[in-house]
Protein backbone atom coordinates (compact mmCIF):
# COMPACT_ATOMS: atom_id res chain seq x y z
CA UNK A 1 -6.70 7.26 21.68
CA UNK A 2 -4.61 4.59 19.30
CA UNK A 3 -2.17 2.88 21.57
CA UNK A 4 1.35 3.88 20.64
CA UNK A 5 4.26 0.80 19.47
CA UNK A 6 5.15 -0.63 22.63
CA UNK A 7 8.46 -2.31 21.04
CA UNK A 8 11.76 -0.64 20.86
CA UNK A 9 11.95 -1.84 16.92
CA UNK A 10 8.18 -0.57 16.26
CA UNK A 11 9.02 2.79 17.49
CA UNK A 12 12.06 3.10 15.92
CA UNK A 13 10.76 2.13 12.48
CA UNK A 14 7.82 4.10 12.72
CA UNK A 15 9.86 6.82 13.77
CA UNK A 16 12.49 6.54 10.80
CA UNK A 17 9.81 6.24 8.17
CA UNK A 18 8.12 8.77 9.36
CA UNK A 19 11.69 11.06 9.06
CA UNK A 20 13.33 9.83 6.09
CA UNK A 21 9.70 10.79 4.08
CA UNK A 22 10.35 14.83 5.24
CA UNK A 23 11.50 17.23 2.72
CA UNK A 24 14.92 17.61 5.77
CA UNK A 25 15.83 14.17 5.42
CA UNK A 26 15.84 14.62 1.54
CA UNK A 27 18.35 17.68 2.11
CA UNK A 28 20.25 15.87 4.88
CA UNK A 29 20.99 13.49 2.36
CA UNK A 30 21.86 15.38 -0.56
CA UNK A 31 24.08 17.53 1.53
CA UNK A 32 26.20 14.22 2.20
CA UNK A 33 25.99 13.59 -1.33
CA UNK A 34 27.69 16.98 -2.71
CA UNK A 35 30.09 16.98 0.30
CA UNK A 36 31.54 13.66 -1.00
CA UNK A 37 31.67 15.35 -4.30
CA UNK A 38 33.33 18.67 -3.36
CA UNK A 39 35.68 16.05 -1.03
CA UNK A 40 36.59 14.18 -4.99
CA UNK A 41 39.71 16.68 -6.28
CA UNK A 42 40.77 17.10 -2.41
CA UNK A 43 41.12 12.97 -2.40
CA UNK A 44 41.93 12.86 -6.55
CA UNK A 45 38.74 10.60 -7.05
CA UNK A 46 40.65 7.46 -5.08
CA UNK A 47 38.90 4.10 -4.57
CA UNK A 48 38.74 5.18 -1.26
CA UNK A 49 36.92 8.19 -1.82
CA UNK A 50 34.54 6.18 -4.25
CA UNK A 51 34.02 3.38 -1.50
CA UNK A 52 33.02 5.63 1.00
CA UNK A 53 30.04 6.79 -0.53
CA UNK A 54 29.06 3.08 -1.90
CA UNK A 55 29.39 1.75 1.38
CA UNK A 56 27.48 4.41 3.04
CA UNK A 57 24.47 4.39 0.63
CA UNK A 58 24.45 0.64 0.93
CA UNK A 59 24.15 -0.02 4.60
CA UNK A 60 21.54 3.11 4.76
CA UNK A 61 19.55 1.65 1.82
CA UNK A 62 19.73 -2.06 3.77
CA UNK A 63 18.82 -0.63 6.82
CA UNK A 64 15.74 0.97 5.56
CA UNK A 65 14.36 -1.89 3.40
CA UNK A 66 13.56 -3.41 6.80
CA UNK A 67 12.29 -0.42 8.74
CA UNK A 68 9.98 0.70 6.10
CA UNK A 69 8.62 -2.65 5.02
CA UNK A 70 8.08 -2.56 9.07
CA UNK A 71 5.94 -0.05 8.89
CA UNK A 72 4.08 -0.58 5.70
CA UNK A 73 3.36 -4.08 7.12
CA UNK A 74 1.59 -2.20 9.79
CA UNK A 75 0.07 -0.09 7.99
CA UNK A 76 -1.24 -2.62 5.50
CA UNK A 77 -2.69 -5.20 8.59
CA UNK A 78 -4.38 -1.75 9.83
CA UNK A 79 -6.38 -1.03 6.52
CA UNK A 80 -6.97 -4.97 5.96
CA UNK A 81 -8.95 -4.32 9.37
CA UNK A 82 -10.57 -1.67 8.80
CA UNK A 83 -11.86 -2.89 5.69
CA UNK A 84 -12.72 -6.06 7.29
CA UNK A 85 -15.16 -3.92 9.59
CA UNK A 86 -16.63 -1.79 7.05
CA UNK A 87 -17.57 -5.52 5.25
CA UNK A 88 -18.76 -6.63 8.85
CA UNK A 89 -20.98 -3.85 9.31
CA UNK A 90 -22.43 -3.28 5.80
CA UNK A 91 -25.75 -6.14 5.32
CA UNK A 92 -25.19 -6.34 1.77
CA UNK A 93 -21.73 -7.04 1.89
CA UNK A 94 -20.70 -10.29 2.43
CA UNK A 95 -18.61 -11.80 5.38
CA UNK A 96 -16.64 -14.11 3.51
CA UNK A 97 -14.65 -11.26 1.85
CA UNK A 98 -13.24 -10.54 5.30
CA UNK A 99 -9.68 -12.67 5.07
CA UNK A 100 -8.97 -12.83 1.27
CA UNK A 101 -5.49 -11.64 1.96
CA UNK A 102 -4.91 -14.92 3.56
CA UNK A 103 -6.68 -17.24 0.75
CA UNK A 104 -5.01 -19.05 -1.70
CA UNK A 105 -4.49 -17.63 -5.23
CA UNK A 106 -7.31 -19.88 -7.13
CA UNK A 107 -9.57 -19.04 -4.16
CA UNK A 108 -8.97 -15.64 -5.26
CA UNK A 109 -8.89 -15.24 -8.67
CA UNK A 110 -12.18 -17.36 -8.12
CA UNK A 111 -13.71 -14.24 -6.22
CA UNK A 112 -11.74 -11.78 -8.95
CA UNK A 113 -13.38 -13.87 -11.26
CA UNK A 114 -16.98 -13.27 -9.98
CA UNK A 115 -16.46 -9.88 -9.21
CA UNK A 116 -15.78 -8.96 -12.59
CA UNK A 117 -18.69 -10.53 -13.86
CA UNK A 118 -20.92 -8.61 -11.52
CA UNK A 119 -18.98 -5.53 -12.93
CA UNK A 120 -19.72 -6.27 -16.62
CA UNK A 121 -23.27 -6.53 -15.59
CA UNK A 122 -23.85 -4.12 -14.17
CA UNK A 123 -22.43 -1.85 -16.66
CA UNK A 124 -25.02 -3.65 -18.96
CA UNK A 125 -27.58 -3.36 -17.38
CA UNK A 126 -26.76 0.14 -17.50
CA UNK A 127 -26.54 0.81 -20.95
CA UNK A 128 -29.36 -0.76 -21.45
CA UNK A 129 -31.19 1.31 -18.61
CA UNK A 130 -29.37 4.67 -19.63
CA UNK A 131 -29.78 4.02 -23.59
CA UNK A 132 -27.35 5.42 -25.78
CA UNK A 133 -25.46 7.60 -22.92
CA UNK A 134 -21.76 6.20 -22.75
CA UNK A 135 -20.19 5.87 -19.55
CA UNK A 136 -22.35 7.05 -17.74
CA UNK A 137 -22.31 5.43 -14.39
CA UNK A 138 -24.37 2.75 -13.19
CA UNK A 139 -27.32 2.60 -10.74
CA UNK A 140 -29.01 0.05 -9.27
CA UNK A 141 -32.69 -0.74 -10.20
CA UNK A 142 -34.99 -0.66 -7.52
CA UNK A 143 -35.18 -2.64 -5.09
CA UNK A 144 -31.65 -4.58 -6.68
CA UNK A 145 -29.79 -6.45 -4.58
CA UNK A 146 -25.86 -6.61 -5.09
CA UNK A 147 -25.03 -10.18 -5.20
CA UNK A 148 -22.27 -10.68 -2.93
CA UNK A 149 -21.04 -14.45 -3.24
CA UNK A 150 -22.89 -15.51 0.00
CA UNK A 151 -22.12 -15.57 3.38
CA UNK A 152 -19.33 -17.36 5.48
């Protein structure tokens, strides 16, 4: 069983994502909106009226930013792991593409780089292997090896 947040701030922005991306939260909030616009003739548009509804979607919208990128922090470390063990556990994969979120950006593009070149290979290889057929999708000889970069 996945162990729950254990910090006040990780429960509460896993909570409030998880709200404010239901269809009520949605209404909630455009219920606000066209009550401040049926309140407009009572209040004769003032820059009162006006401010209230700027300052209110401000300080939600501020709020939020933090509690969502919270949570797709989270969520982003989680699938970086899980990738990282579907790498670790796969023998033709290789071990070095484990971290690349934390390598530098000519490090990467390096690995981008070679990746794509495998790609236009392959899809070489199987034109040449499937003839004339366009697009159809490419399969590895047998016995081919997917070349990985090497190992860390």
């Amino acid at each position: 069983m996945p162990r729950q947040p254990t910090s006040w701030f990780d429960r509460l922005a896993k909570g409030a994502a998880r709200w404010s991306g239901r269809p009520s939260a949605f209404l909630m909030a455009l219920a606000v909106v066209l009550a401040w616009l049926v309140t407009g003739p009572i209040f004769k548009y003032s820059d009162t009226w006006q401010l209230v509804i700027n300052t209110g979607t401000t300080v939600v919208t501020f709020l939020m930013v933090f509690l969502i990128q919270n949570t797709q922090s989270r969520d982003t470390e989680a699938i970086q792991i899980k990738l990282d063990e579907l790498i670790h556990v796969s023998e033709a994969a290789s071990n070095a593409l484990m971290d690349l979120e934390e390598l530098d950006e000519d490090t990467l593009e390096n690995y981008r780089a070679h990746y794509e070149t495998l790609a236009r290979d392959a899809r070489a290889l199987s034109r040449q292997i499937g003839g004339a057929a366009a697009g159809a999708p490419a399969t590895p000889a047998a016995g081919e090896r997917r070349s990985t970069g090497g190992e860390a």
